[in-house]
PDB file of N, CA and C in Angstrom:
ATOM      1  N   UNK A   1     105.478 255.927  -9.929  1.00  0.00           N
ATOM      2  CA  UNK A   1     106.569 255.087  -9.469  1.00  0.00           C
ATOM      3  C   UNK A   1     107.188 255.660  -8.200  1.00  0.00           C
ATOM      4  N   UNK A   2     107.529 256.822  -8.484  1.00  0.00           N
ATOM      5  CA  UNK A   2     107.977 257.511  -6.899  1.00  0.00           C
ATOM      6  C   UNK A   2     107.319 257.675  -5.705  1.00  0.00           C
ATOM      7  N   UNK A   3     106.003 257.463  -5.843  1.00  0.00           N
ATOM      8  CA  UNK A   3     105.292 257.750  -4.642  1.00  0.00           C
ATOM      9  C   UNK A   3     105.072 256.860  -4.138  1.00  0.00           C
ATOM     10  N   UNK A   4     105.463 255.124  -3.913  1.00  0.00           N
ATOM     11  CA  UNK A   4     105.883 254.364  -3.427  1.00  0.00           C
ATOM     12  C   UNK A   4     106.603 255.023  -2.179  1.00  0.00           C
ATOM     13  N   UNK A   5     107.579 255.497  -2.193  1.00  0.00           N
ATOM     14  CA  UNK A   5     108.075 255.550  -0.771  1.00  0.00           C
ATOM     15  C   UNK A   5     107.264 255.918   0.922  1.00  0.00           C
ATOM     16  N   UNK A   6     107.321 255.234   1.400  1.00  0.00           N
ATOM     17  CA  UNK A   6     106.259 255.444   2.503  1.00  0.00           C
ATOM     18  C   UNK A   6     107.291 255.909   3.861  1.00  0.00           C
ATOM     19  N   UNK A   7     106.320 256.495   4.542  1.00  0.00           N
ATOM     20  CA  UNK A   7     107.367 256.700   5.742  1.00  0.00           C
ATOM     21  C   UNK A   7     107.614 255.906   6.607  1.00  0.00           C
ATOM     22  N   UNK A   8     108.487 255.651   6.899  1.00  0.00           N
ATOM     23  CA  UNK A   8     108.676 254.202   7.413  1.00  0.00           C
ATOM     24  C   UNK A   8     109.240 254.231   9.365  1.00  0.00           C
ATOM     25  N   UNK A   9     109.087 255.419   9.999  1.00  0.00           N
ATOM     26  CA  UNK A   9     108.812 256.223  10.927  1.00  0.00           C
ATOM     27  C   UNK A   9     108.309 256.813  11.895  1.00  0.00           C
ATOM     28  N   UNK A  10     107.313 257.219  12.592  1.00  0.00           N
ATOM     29  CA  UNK A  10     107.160 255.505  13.617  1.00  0.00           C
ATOM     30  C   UNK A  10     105.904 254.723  13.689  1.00  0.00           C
ATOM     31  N   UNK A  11     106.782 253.675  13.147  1.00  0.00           N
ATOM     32  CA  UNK A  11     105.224 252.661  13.158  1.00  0.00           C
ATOM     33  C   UNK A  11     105.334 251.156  14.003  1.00  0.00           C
ATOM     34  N   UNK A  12     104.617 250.682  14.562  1.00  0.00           N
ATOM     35  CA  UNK A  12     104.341 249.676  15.440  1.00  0.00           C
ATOM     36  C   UNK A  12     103.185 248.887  14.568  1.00  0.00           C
ATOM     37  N   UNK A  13     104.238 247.763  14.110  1.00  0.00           N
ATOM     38  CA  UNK A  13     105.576 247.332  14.537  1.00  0.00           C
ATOM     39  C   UNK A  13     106.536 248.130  13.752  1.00  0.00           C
ATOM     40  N   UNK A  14     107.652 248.037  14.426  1.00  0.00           N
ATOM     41  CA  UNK A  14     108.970 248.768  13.315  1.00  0.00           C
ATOM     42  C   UNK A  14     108.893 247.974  11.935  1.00  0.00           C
ATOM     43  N   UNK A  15     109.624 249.082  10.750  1.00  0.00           N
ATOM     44  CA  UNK A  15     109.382 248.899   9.670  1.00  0.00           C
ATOM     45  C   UNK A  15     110.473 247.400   9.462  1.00  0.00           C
ATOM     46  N   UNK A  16     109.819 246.897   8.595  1.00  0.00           N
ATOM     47  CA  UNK A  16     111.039 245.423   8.112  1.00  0.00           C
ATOM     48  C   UNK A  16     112.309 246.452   7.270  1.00  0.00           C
ATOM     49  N   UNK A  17     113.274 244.915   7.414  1.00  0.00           N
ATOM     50  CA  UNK A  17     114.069 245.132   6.248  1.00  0.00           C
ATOM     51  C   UNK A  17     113.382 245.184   4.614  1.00  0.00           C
ATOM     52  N   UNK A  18     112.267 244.455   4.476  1.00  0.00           N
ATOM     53  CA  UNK A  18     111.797 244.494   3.200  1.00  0.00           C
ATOM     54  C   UNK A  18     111.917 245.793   2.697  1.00  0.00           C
ATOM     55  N   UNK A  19     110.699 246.190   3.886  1.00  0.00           N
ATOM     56  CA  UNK A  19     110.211 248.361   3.518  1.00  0.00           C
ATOM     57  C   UNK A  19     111.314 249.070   3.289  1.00  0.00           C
ATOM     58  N   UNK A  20     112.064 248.693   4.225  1.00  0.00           N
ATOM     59  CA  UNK A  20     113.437 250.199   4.026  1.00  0.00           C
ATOM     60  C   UNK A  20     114.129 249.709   2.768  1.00  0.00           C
ATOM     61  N   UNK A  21     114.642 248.080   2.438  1.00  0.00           N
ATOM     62  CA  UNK A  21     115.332 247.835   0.762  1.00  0.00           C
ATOM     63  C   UNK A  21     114.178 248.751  -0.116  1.00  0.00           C
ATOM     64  N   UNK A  22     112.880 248.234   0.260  1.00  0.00           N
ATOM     65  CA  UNK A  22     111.650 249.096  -1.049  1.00  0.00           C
ATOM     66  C   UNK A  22     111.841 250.648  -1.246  1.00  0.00           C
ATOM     67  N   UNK A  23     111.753 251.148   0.023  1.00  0.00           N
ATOM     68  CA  UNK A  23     112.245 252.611  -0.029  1.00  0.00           C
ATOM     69  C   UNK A  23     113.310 253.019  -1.219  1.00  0.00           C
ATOM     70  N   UNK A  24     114.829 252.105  -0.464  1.00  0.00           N
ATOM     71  CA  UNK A  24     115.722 252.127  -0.954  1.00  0.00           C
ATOM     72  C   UNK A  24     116.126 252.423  -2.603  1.00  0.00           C
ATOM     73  N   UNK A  25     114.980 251.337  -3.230  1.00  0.00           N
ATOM     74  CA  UNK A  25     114.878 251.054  -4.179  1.00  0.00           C
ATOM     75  C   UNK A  25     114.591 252.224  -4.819  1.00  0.00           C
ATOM     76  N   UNK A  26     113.503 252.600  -4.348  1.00  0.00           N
ATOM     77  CA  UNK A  26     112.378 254.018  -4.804  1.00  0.00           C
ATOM     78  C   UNK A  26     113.416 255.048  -5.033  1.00  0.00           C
ATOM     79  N   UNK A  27     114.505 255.529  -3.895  1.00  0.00           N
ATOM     80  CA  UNK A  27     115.095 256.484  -4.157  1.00  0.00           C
ATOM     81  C   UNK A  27     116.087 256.292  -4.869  1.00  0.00           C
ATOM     82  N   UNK A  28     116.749 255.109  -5.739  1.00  0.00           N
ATOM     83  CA  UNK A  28     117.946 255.218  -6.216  1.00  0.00           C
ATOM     84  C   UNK A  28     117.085 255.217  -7.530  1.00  0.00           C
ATOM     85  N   UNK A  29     116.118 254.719  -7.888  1.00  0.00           N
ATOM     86  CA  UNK A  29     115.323 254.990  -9.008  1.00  0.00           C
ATOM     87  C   UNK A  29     115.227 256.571  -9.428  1.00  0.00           C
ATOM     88  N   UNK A  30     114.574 256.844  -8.335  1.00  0.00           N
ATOM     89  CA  UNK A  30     114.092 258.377  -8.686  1.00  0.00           C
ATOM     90  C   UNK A  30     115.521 259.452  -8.859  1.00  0.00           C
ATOM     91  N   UNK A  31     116.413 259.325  -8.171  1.00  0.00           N
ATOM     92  CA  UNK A  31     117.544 260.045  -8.308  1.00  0.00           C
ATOM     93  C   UNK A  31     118.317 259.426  -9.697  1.00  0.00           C
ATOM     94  N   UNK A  32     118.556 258.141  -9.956  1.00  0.00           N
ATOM     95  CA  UNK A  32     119.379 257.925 -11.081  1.00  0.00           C
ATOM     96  C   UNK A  32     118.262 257.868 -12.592  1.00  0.00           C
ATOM     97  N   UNK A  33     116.792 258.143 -12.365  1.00  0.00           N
ATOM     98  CA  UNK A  33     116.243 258.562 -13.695  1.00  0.00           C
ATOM     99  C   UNK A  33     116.054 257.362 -14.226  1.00  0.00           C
ATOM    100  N   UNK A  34     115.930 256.204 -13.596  1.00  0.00           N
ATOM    101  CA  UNK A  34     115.648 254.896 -14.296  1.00  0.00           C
ATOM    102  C   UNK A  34     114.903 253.936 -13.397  1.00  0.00           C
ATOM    103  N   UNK A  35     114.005 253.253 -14.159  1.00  0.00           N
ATOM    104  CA  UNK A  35     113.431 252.005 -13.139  1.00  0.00           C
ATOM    105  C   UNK A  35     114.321 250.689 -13.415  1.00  0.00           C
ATOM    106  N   UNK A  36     114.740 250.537 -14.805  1.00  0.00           N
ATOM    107  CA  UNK A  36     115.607 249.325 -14.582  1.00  0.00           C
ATOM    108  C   UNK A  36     116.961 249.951 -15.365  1.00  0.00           C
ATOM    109  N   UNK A  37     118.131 249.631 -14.781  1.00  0.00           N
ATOM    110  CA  UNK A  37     119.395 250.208 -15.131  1.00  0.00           C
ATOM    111  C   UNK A  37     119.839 249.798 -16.502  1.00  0.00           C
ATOM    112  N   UNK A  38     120.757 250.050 -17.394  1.00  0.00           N
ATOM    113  CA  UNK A  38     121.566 249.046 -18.029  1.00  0.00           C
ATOM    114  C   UNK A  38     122.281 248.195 -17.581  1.00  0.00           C
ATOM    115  N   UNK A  39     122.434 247.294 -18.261  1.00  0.00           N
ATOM    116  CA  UNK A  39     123.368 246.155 -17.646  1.00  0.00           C
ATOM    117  C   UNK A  39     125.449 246.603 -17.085  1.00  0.00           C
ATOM    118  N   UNK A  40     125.584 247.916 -18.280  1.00  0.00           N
ATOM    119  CA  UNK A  40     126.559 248.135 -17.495  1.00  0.00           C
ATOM    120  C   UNK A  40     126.616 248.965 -16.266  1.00  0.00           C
ATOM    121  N   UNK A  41     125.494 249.390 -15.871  1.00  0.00           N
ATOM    122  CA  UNK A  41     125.505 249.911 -14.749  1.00  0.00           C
ATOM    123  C   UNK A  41     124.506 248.972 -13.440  1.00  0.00           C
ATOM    124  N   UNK A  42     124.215 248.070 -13.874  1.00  0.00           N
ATOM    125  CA  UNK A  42     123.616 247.111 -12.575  1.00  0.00           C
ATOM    126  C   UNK A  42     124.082 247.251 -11.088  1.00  0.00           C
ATOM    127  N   UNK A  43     125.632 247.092 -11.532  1.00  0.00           N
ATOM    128  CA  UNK A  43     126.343 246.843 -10.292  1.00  0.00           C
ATOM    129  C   UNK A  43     126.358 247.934  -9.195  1.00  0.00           C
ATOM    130  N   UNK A  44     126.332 249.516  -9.972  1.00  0.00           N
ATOM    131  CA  UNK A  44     126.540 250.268  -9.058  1.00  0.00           C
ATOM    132  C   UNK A  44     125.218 250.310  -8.431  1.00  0.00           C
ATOM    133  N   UNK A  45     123.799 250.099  -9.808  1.00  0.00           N
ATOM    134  CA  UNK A  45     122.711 250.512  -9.082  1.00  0.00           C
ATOM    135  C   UNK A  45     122.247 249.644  -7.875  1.00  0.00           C
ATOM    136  N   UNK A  46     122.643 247.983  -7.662  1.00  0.00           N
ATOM    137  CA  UNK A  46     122.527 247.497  -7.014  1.00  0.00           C
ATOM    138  C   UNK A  46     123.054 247.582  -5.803  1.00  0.00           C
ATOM    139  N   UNK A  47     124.180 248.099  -5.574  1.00  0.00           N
ATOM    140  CA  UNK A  47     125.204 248.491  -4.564  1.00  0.00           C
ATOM    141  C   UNK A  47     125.001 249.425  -3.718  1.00  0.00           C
ATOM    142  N   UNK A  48     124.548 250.502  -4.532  1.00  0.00           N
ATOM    143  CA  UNK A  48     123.538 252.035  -4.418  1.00  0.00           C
ATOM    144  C   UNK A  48     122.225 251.715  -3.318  1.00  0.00           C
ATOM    145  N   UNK A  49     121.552 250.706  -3.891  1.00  0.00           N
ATOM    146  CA  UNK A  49     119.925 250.241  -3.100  1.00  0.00           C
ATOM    147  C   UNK A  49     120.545 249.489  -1.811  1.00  0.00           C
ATOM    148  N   UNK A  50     121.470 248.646  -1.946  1.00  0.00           N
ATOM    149  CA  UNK A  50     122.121 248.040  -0.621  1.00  0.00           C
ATOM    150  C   UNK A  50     122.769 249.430   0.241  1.00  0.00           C
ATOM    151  N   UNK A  51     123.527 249.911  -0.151  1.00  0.00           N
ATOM    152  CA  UNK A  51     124.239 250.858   0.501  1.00  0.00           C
ATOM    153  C   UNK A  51     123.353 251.897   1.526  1.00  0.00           C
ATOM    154  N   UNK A  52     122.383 252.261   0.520  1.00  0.00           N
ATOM    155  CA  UNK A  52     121.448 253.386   0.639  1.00  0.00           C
ATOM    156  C   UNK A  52     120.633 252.726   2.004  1.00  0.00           C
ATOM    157  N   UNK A  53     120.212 251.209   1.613  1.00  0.00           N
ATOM    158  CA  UNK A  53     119.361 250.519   2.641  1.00  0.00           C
ATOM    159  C   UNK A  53     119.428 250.211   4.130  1.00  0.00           C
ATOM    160  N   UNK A  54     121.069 249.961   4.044  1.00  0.00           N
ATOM    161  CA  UNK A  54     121.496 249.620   5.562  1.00  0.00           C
ATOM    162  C   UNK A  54     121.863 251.301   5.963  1.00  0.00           C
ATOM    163  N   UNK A  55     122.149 252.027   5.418  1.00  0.00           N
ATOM    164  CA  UNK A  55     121.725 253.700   6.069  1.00  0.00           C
ATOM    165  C   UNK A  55     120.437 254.207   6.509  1.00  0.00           C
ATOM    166  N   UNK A  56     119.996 253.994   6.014  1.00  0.00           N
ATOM    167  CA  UNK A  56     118.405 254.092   6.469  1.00  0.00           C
ATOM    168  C   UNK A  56     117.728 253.185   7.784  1.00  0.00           C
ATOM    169  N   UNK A  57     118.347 251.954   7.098  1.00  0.00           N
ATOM    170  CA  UNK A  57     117.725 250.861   8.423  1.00  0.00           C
ATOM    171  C   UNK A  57     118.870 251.253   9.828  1.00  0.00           C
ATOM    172  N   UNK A  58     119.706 251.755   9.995  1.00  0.00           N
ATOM    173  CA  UNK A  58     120.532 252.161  11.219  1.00  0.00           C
ATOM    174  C   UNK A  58     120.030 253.653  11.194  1.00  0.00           C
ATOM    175  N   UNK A  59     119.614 254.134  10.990  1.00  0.00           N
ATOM    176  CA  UNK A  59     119.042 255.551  10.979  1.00  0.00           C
ATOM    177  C   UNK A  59     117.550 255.196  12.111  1.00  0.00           C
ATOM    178  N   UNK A  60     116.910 254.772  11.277  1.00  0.00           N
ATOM    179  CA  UNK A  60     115.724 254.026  11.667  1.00  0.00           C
ATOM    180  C   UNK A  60     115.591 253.508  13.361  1.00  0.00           C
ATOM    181  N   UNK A  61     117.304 252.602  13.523  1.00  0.00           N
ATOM    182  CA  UNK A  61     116.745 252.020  14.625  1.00  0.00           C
ATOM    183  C   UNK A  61     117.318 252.617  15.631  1.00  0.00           C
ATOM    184  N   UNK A  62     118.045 253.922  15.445  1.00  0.00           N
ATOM    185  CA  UNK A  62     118.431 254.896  15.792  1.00  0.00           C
ATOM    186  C   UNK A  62     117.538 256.268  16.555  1.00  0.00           C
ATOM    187  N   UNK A  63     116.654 255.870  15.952  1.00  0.00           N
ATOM    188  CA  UNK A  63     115.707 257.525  16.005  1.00  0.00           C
ATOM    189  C   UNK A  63     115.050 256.866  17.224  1.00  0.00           C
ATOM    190  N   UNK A  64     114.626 258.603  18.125  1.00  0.00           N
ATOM    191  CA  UNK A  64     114.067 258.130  18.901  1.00  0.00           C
ATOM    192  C   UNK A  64     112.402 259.103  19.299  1.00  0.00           C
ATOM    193  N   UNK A  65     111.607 259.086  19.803  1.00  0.00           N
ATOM    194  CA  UNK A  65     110.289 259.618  19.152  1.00  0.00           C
ATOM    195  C   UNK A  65     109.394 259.730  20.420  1.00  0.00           C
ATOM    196  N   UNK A  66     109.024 260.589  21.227  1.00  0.00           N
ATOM    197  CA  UNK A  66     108.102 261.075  22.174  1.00  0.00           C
ATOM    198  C   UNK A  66     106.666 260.951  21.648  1.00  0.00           C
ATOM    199  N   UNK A  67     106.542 260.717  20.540  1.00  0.00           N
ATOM    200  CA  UNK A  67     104.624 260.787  20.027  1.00  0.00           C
ATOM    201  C   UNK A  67     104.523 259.262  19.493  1.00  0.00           C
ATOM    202  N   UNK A  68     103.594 258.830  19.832  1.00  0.00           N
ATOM    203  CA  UNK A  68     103.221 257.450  19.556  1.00  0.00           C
ATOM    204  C   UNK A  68     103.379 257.151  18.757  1.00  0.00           C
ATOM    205  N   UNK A  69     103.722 255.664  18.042  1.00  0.00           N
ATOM    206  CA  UNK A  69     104.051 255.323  16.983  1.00  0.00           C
ATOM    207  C   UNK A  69     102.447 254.687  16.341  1.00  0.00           C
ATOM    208  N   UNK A  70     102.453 255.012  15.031  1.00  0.00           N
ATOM    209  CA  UNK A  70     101.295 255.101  14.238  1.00  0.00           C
ATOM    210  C   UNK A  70     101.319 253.512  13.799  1.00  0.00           C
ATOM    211  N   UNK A  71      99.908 253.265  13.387  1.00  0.00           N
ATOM    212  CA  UNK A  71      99.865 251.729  13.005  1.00  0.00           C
ATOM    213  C   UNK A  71      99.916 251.897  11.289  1.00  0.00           C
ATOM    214  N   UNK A  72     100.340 250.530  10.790  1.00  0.00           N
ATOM    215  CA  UNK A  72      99.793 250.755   9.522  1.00  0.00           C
ATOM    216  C   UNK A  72      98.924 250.836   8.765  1.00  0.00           C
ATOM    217  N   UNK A  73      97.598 250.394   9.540  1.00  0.00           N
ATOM    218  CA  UNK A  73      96.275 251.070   9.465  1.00  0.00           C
ATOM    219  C   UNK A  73      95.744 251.745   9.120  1.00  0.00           C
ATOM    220  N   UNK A  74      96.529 252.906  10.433  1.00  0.00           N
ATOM    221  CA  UNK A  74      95.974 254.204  10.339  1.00  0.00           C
ATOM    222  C   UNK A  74      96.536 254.974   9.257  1.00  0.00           C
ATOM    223  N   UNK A  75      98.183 254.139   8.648  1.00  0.00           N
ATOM    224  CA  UNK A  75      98.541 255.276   7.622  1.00  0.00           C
ATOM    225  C   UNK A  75      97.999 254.841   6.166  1.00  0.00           C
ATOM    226  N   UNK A  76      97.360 253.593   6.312  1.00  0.00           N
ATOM    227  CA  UNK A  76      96.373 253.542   4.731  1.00  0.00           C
ATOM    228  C   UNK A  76      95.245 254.116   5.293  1.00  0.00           C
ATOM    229  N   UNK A  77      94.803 254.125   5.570  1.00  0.00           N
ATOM    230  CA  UNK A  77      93.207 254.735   6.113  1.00  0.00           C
ATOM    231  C   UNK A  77      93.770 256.670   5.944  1.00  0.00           C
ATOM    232  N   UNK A  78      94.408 257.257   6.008  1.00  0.00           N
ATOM    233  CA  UNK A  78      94.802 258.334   5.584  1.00  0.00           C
ATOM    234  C   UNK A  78      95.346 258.674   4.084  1.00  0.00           C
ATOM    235  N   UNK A  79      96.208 256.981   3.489  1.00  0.00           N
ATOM    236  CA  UNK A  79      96.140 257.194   2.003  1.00  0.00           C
ATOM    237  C   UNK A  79      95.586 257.209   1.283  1.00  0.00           C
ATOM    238  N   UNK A  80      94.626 256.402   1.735  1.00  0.00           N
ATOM    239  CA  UNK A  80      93.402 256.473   0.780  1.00  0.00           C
ATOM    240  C   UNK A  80      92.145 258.039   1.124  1.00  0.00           C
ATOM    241  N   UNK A  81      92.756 258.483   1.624  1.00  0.00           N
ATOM    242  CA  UNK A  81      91.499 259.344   2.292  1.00  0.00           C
ATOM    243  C   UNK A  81      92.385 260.740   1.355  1.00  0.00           C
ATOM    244  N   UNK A  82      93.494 260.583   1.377  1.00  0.00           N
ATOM    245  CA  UNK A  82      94.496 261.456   0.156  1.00  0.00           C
ATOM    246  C   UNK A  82      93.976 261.418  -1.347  1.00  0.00           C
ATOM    247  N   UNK A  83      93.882 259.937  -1.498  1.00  0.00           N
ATOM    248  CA  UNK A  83      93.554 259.620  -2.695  1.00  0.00           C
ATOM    249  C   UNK A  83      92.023 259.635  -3.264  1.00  0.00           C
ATOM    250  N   UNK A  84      91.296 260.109  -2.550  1.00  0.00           N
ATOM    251  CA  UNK A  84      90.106 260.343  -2.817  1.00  0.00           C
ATOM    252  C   UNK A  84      90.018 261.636  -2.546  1.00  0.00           C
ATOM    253  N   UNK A  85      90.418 262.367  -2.168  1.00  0.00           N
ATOM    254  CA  UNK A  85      90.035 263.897  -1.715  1.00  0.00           C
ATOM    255  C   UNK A  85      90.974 264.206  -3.465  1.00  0.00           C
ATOM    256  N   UNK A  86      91.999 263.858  -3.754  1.00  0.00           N
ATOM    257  CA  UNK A  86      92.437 263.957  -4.946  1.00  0.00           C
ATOM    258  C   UNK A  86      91.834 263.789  -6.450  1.00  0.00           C
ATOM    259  N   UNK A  87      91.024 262.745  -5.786  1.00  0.00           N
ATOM    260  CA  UNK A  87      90.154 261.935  -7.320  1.00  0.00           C
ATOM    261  C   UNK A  87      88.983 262.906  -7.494  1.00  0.00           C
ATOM    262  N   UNK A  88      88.458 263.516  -6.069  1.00  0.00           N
ATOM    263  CA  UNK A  88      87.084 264.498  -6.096  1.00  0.00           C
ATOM    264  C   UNK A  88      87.164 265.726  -6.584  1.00  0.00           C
TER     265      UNK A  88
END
């Protein structure tokens, strides 16, 4: 479940809002110890993934980067090349 988070950093095209909420998601999961909350705590966890999200996405469009920005291509063509050097 945690290893979902991808780097979202520099890639061409810049990452969506989707990726950075997904991120988002990933880390309020992994820090609060749950994939789906209780209902009395929805609100914060939902608030948490928003909060967390628009920090990241102004972070993001913030940064600035002298080495080329990587395609997404090239960074599955390296995950999978992870994931097989792993499986062997």
């Amino acid at each position: 479940m945690y290893r979902n988070i991808k780097t979202l950093f520099p890639l061409d095209p810049p990452s969506t809002d989707e990726e950075i909420r997904a991120a988002a998601l990933q880390f309020v999961r992994k820090i609060s110890g749950t994939v789906k909350p209780a209902k009395a705590n929805e609100g914060a966890f939902g608030r948490a993934v928003e909060e967390i999200a628009e920090a990241a996405g102004r972070m993001l469009r913030a940064l600035e980067t002298k080495v080329p920005a990587k395609t997404r291509e090239e960074e599955a063509a390296r995950a999978r090349a992870r994931f097989a050097a792993r499986r062997s």
